[in-house]
C-alpha atoms as a PDB file:
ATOM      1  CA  UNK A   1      79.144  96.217 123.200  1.00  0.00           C
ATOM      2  CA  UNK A   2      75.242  96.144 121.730  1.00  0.00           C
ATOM      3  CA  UNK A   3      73.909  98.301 119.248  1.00  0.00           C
ATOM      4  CA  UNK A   4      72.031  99.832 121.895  1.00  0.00           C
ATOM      5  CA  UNK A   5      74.722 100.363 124.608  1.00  0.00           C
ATOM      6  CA  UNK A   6      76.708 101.656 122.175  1.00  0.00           C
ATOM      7  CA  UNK A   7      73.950 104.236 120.528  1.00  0.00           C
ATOM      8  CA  UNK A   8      73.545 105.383 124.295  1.00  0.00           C
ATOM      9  CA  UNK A   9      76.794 106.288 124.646  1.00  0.00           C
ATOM     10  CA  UNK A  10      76.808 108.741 121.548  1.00  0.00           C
ATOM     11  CA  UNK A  11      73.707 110.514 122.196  1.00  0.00           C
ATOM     12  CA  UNK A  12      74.909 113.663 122.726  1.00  0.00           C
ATOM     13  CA  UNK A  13      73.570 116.426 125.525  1.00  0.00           C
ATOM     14  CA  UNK A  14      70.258 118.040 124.740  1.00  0.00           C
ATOM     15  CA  UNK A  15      69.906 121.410 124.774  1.00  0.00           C
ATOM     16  CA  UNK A  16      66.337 123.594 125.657  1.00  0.00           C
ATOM     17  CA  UNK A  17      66.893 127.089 123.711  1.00  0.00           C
ATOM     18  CA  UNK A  18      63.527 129.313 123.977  1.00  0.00           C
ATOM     19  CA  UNK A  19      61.597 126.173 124.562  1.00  0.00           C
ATOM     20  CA  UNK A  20      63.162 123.910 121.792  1.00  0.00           C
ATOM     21  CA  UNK A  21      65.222 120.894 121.970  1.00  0.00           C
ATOM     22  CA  UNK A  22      69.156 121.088 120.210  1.00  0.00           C
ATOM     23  CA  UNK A  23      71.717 119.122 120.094  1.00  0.00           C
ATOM     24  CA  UNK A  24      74.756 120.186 121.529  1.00  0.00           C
ATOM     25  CA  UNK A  25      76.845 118.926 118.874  1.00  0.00           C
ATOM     26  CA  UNK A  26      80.077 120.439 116.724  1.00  0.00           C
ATOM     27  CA  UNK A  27      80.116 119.498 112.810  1.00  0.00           C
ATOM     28  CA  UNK A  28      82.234 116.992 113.028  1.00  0.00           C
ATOM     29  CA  UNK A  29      80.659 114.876 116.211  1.00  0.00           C
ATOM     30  CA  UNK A  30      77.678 115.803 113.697  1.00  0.00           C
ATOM     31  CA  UNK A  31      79.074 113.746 110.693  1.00  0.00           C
ATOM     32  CA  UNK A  32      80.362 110.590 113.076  1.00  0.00           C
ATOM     33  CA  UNK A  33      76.489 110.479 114.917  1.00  0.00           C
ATOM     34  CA  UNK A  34      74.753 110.478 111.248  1.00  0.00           C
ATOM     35  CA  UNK A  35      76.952 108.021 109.945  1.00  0.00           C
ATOM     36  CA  UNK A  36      76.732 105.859 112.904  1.00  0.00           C
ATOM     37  CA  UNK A  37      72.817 105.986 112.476  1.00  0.00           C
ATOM     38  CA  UNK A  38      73.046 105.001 108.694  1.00  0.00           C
ATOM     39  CA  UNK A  39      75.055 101.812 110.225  1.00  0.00           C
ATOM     40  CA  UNK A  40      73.231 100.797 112.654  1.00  0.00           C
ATOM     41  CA  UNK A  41      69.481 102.103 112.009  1.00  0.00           C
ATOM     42  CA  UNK A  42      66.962 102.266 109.540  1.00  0.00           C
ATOM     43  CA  UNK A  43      64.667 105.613 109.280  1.00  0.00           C
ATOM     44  CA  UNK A  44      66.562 107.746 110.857  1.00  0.00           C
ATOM     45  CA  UNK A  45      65.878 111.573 110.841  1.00  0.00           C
ATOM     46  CA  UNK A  46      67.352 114.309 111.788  1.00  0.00           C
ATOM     47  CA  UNK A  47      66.494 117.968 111.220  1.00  0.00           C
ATOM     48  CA  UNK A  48      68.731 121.185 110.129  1.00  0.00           C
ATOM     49  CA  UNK A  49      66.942 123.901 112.218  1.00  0.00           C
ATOM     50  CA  UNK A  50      67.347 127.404 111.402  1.00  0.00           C
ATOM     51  CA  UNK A  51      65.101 130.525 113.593  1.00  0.00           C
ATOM     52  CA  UNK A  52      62.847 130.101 110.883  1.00  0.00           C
ATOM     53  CA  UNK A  53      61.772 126.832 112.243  1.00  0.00           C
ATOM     54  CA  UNK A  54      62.043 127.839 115.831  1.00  0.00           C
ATOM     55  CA  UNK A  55      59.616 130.612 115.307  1.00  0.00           C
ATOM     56  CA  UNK A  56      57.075 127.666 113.600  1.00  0.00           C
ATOM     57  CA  UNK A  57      58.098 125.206 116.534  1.00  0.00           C
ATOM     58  CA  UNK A  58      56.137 127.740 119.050  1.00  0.00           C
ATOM     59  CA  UNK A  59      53.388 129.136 116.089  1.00  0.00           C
ATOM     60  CA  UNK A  60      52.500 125.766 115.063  1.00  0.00           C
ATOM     61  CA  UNK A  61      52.159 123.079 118.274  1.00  0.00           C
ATOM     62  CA  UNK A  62      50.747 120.731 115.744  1.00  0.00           C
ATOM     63  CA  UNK A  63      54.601 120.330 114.066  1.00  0.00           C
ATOM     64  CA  UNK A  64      55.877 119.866 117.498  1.00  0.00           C
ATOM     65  CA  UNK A  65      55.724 116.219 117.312  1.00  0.00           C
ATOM     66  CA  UNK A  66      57.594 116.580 114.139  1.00  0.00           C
ATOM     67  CA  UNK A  67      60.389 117.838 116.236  1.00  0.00           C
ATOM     68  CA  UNK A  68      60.134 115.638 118.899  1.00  0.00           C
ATOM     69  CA  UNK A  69      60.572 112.590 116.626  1.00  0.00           C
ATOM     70  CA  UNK A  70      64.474 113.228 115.115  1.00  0.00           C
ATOM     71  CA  UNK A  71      67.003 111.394 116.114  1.00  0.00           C
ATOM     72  CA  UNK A  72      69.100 114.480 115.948  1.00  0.00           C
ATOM     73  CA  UNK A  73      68.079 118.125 116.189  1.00  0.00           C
ATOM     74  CA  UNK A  74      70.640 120.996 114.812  1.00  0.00           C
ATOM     75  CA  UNK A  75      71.419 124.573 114.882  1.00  0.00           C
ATOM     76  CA  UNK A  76      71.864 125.854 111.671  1.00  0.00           C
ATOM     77  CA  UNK A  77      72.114 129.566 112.731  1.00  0.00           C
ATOM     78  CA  UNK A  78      74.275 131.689 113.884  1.00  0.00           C
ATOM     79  CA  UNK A  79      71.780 133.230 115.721  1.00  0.00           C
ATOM     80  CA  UNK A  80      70.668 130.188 117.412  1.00  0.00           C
ATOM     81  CA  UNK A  81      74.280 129.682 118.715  1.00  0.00           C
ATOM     82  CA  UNK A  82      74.598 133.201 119.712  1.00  0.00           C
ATOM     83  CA  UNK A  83      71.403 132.817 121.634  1.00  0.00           C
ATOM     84  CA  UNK A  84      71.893 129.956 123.397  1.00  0.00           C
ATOM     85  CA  UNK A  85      75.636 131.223 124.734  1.00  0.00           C
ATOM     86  CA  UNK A  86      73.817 134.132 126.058  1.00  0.00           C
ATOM     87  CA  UNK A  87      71.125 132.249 127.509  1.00  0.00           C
ATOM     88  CA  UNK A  88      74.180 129.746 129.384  1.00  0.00           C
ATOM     89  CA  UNK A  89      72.546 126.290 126.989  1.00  0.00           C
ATOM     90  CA  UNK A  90      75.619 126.814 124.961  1.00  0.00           C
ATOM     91  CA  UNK A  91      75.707 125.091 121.787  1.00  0.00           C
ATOM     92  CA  UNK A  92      79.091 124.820 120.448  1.00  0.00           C
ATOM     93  CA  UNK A  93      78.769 125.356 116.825  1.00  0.00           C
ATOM     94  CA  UNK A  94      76.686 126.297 113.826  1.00  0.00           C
ATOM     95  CA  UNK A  95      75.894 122.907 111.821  1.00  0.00           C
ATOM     96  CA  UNK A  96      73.812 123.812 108.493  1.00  0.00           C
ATOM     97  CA  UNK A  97      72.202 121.138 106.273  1.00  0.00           C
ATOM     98  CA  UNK A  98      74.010 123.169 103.047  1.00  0.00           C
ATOM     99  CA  UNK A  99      77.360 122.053 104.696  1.00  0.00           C
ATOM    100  CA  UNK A 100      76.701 118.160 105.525  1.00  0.00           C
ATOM    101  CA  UNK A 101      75.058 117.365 102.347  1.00  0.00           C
ATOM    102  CA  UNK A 102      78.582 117.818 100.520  1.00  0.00           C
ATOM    103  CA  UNK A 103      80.407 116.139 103.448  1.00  0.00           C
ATOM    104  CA  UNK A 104      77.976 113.310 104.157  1.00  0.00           C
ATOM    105  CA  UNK A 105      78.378 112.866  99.986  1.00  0.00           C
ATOM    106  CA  UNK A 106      81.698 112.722 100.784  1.00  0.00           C
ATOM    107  CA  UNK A 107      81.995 110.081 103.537  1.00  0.00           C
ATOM    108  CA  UNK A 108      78.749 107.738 101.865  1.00  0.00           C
ATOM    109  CA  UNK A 109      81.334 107.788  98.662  1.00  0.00           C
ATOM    110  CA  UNK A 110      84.331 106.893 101.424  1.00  0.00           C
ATOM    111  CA  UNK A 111      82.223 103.819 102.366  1.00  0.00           C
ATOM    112  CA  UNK A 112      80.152 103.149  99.701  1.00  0.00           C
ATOM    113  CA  UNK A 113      76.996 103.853 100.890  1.00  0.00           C
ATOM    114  CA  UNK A 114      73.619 105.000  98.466  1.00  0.00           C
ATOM    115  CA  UNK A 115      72.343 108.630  98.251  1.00  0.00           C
ATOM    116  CA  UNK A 116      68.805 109.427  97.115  1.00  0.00           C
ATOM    117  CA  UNK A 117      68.138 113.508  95.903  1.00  0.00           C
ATOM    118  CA  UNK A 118      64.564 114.594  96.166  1.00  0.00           C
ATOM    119  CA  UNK A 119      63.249 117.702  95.687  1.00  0.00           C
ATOM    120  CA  UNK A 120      65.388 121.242  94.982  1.00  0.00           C
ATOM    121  CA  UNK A 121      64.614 123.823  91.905  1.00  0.00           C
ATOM    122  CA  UNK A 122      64.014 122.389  88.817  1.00  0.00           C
ATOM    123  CA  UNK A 123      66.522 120.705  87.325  1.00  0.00           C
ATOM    124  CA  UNK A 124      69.197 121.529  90.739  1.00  0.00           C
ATOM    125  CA  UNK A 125      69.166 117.868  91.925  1.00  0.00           C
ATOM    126  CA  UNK A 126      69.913 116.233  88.657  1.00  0.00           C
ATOM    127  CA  UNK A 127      72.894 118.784  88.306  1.00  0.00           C
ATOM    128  CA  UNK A 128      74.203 118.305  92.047  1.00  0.00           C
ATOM    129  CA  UNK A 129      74.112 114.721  91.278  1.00  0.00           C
ATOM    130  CA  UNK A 130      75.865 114.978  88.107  1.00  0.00           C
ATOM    131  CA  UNK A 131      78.613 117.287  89.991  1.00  0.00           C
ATOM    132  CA  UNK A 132      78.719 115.185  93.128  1.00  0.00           C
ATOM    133  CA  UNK A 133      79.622 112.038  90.603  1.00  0.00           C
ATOM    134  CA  UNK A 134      82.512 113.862  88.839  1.00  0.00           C
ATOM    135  CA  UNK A 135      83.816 114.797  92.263  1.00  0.00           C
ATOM    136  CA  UNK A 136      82.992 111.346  93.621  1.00  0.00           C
ATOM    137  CA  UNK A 137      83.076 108.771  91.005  1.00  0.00           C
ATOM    138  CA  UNK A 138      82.854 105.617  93.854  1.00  0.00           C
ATOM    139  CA  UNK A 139      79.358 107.278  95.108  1.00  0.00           C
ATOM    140  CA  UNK A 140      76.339 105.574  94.267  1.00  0.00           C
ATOM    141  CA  UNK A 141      73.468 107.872  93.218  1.00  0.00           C
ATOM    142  CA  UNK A 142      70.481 105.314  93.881  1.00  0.00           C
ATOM    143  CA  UNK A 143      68.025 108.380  92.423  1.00  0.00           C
ATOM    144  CA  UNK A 144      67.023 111.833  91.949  1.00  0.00           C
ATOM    145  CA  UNK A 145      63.483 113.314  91.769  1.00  0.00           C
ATOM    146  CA  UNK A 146      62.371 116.757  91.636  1.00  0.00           C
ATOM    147  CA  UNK A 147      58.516 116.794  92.152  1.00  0.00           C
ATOM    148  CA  UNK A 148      56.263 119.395  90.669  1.00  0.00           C
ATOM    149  CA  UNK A 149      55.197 122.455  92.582  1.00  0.00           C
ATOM    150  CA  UNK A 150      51.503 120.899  93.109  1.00  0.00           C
ATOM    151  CA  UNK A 151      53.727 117.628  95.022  1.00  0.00           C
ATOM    152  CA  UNK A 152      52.292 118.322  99.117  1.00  0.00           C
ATOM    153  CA  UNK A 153      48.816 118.068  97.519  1.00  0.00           C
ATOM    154  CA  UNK A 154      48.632 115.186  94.911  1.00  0.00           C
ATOM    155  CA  UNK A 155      48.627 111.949  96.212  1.00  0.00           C
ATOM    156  CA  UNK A 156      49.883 109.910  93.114  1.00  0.00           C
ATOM    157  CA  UNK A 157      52.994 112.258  92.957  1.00  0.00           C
ATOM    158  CA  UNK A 158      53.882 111.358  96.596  1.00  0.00           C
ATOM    159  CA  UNK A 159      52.942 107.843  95.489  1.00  0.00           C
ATOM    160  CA  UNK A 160      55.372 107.779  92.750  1.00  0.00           C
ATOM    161  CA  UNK A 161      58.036 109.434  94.647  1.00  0.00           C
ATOM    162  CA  UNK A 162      57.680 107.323  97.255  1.00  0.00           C
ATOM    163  CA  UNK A 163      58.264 104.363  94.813  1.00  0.00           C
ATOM    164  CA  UNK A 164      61.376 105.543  93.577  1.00  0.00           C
ATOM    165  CA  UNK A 165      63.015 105.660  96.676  1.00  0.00           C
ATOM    166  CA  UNK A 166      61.692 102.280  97.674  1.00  0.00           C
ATOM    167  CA  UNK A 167      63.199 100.780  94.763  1.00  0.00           C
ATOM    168  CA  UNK A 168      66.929 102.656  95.270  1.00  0.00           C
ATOM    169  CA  UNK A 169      66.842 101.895  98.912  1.00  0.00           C
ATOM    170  CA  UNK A 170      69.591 104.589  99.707  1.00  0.00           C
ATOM    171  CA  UNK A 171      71.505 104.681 102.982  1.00  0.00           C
ATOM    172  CA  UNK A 172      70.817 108.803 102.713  1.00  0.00           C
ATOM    173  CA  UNK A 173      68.052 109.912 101.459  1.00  0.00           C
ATOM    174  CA  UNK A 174      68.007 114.146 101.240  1.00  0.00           C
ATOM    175  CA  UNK A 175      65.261 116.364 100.718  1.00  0.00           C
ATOM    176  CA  UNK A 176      65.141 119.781  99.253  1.00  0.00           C
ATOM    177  CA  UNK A 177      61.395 120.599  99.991  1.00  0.00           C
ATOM    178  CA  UNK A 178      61.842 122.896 102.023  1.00  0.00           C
ATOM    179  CA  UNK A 179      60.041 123.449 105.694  1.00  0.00           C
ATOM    180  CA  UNK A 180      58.074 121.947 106.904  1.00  0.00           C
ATOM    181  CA  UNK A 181      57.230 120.076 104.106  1.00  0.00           C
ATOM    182  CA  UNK A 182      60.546 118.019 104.031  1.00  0.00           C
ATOM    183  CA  UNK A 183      59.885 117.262 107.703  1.00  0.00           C
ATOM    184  CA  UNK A 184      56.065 116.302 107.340  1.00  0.00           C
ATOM    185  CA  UNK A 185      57.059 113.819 104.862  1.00  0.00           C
ATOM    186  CA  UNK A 186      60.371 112.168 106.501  1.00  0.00           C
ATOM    187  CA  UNK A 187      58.312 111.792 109.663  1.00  0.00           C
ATOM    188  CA  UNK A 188      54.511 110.218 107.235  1.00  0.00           C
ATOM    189  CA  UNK A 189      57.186 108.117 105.319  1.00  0.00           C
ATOM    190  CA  UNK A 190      61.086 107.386 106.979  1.00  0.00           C
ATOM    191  CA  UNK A 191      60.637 103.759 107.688  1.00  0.00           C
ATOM    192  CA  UNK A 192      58.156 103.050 104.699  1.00  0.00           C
ATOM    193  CA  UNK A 193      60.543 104.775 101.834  1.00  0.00           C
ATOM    194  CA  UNK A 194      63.783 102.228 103.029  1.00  0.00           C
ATOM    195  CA  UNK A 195      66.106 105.031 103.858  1.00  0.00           C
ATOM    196  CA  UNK A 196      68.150 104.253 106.379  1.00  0.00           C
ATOM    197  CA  UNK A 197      68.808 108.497 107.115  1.00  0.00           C
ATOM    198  CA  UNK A 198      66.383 110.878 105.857  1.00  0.00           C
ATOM    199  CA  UNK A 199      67.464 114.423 106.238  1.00  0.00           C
ATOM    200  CA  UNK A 200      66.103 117.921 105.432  1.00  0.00           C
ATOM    201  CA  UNK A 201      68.667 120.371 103.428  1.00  0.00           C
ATOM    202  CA  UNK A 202      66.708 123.110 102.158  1.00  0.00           C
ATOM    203  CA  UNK A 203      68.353 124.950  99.124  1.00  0.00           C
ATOM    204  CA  UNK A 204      72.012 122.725  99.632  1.00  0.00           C
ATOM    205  CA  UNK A 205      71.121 121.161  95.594  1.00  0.00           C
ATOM    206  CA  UNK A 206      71.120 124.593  94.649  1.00  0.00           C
ATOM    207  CA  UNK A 207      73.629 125.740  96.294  1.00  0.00           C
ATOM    208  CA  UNK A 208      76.018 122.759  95.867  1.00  0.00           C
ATOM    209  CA  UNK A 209      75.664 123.307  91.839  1.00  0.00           C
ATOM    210  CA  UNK A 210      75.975 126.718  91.688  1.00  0.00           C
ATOM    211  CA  UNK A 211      72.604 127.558  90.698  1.00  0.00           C
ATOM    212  CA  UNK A 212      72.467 130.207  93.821  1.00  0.00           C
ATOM    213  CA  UNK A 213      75.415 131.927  95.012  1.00  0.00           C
ATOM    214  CA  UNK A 214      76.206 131.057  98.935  1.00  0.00           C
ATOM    215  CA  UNK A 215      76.759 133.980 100.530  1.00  0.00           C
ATOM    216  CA  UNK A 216      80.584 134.244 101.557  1.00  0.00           C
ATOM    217  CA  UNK A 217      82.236 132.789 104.859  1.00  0.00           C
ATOM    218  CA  UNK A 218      82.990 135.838 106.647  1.00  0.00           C
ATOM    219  CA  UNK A 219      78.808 136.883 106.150  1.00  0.00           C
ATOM    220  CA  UNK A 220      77.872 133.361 107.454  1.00  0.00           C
ATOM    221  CA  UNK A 221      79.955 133.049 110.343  1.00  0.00           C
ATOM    222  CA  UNK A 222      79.139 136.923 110.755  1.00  0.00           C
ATOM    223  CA  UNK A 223      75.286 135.496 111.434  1.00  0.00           C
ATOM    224  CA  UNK A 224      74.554 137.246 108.058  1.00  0.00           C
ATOM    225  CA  UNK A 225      73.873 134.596 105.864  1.00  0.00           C
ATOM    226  CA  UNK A 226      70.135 135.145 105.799  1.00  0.00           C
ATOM    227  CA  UNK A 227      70.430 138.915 104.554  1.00  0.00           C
ATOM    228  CA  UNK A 228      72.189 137.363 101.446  1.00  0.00           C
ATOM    229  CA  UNK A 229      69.768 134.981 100.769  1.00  0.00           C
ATOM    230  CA  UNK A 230      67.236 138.078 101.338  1.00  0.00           C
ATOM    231  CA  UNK A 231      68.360 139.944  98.857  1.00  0.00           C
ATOM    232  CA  UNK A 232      68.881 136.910  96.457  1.00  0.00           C
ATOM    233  CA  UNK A 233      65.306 136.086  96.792  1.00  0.00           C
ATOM    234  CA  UNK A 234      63.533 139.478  98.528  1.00  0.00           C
ATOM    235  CA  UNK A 235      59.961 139.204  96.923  1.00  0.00           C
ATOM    236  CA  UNK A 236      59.973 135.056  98.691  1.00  0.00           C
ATOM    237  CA  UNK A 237      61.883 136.145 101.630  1.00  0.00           C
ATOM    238  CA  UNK A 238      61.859 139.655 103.171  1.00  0.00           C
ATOM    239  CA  UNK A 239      58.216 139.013 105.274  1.00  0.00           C
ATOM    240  CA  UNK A 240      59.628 135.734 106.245  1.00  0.00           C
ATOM    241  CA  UNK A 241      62.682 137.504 107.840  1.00  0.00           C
ATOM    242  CA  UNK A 242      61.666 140.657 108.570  1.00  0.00           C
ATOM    243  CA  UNK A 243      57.913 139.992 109.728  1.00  0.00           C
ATOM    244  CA  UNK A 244      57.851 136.808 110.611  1.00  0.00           C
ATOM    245  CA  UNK A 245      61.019 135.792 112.128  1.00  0.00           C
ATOM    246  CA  UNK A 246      60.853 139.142 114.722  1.00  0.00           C
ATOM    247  CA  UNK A 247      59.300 136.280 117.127  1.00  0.00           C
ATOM    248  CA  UNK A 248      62.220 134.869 117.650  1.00  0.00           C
ATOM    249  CA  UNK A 249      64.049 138.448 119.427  1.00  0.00           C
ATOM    250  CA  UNK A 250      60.629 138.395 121.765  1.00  0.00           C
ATOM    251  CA  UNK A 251      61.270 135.209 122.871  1.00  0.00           C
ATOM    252  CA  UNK A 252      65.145 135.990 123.380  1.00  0.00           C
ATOM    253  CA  UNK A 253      64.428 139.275 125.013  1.00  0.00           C
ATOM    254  CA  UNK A 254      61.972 137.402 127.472  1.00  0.00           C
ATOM    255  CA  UNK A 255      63.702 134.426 128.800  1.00  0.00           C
ATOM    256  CA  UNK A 256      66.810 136.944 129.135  1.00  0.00           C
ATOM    257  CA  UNK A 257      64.754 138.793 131.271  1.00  0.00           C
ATOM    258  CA  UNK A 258      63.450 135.344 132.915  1.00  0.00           C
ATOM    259  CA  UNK A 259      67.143 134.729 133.412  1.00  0.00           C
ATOM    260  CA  UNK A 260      68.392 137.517 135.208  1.00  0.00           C
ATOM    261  CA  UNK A 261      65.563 137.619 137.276  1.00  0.00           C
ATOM    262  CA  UNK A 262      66.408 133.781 138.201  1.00  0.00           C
ATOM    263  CA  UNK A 263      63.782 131.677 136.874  1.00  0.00           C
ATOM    264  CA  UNK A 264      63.290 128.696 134.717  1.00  0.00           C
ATOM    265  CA  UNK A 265      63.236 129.456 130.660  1.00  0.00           C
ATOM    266  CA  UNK A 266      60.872 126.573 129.993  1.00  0.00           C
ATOM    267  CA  UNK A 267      60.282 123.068 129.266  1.00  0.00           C
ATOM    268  CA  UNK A 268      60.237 120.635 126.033  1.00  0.00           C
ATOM    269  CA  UNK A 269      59.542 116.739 126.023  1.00  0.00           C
ATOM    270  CA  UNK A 270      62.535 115.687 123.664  1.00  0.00           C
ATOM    271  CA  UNK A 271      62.244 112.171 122.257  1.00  0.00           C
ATOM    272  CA  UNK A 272      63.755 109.088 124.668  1.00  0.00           C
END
């Protein structure tokens, strides 16, 4: 079987929730598709998408494209899963960046595969490394960079970042920029920085090292994750939650209407 016949037969069924392409995908059909792009692909990208970046998907039509370009699109969001049940695009399962990064670690150690860390809080990537090699002493850690806060708009940092992952090479590279930025700059550099899987994770350095407290299991598979993180962090997230996010029960609340009433949701052009 080819590379190609055989990458056809795991793409998985795309979903179109409030306009947006998902992948209908559980965790672990998650793990096996990213690992089988690392082996067989280089600059690979897939995105960890959250209501937050639904709500941008539809402000911003510029990012679109940004979308449109991963190999793999997933819900991480409770609400997105809940939506899209309701709605009858199912998606079976919640799959959040802050939950692969550990278990892609996991598996790259397993096979011996590179990991590159860039971005996170100061000084959270160097510690999740540090962690991740006590728990995983066969992993190779090709790198870790955390760029200053001035990094989207200087040129020679992005440079010089850029350079560092070029000479690791990594099989993985993740980014803790947060979004979009981690997106913008997978899709400007994935198949210049030699990463064979670039993938956005958000907070998951902080998280993984214990620098911010994950909120517990029964709040995130109660959809409630994001009120924890909101009153972590309530001066950087409440408008962002509160405000901003409220889009994303407008669009809900019309294409339930759309459905009952019997017509089409909408359209996206996913990525052949």
């Amino acid at each position: 079987m080819t590379t190609l016949s055989c990458q056809k037969e795991l793409r998985p069924e795309v979903m179109n929730l409030l306009g947006m392409p998902f992948h209908a995908v559980n965790f672990d059909r998650t793990v096996e598709l990213l690992l089988n792009l690392v082996r067989t692909r280089q600059g690979a990208y897939a995105v960890t998408a959250n209501v937050d970046h639904l709500v941008r998907f539809h402000r911003c039509p510029e990012l679109r494209d940004v979308y449109f370009q991963a190999d793999l699109i997933l819900a991480d969001g409770m609400p997105l899963v809940w939506a899209s049940r309701l709605l009858g695009t199912p998606l079976p399962q919640r799959v959040a960046g802050s939950d692969l990064f550990p278990a892609l670690c996991r598996h790259a150690a397993d096979e011996e595969l590179s990991v590159f860390l860039l971005g996170g809080a100061r000084g959270s990537a160097r510690r999740a490394a540090a962690l991740l090699k006590r728990r995983h002493p066969r992993l190779a850690i090709g790198g870790v960079y955390c760029p200053t806060y001035c990094f989207a708009d200087d040129p020679d940092e992005q440079r010089h970042a850029l350079r560092l992952i070029q000479n690791a090479r990594p099989d993985i590279l993740f980014l803790g920029l947060g979004s979009p930025k981690q997106e913008n700059w997978i899709v400007r550099n994935r198949f210049a920085c030699g990463a064979r899987l670039s993938i956005g994770v958000g907070v998951s350095f902080s998280f993984y090292c214990g620098d911010i407290v994950r909120a517990p299991l029964w709040m995130q598979k109660a959809g409630l994750e994001w009120l924890h993180r909101m009153v972590q962090e309530p001066r950087r997230l409440a408008r962002r939650y509160l405000i901003d996010d409220r889009l994303f029960l407008s669009l809900f609340a019309r294409a339930w209407v759309a459905r009952l009433m019997g017509r089409p949701v909408g359209a996206f052009q996913p990525r052949q």
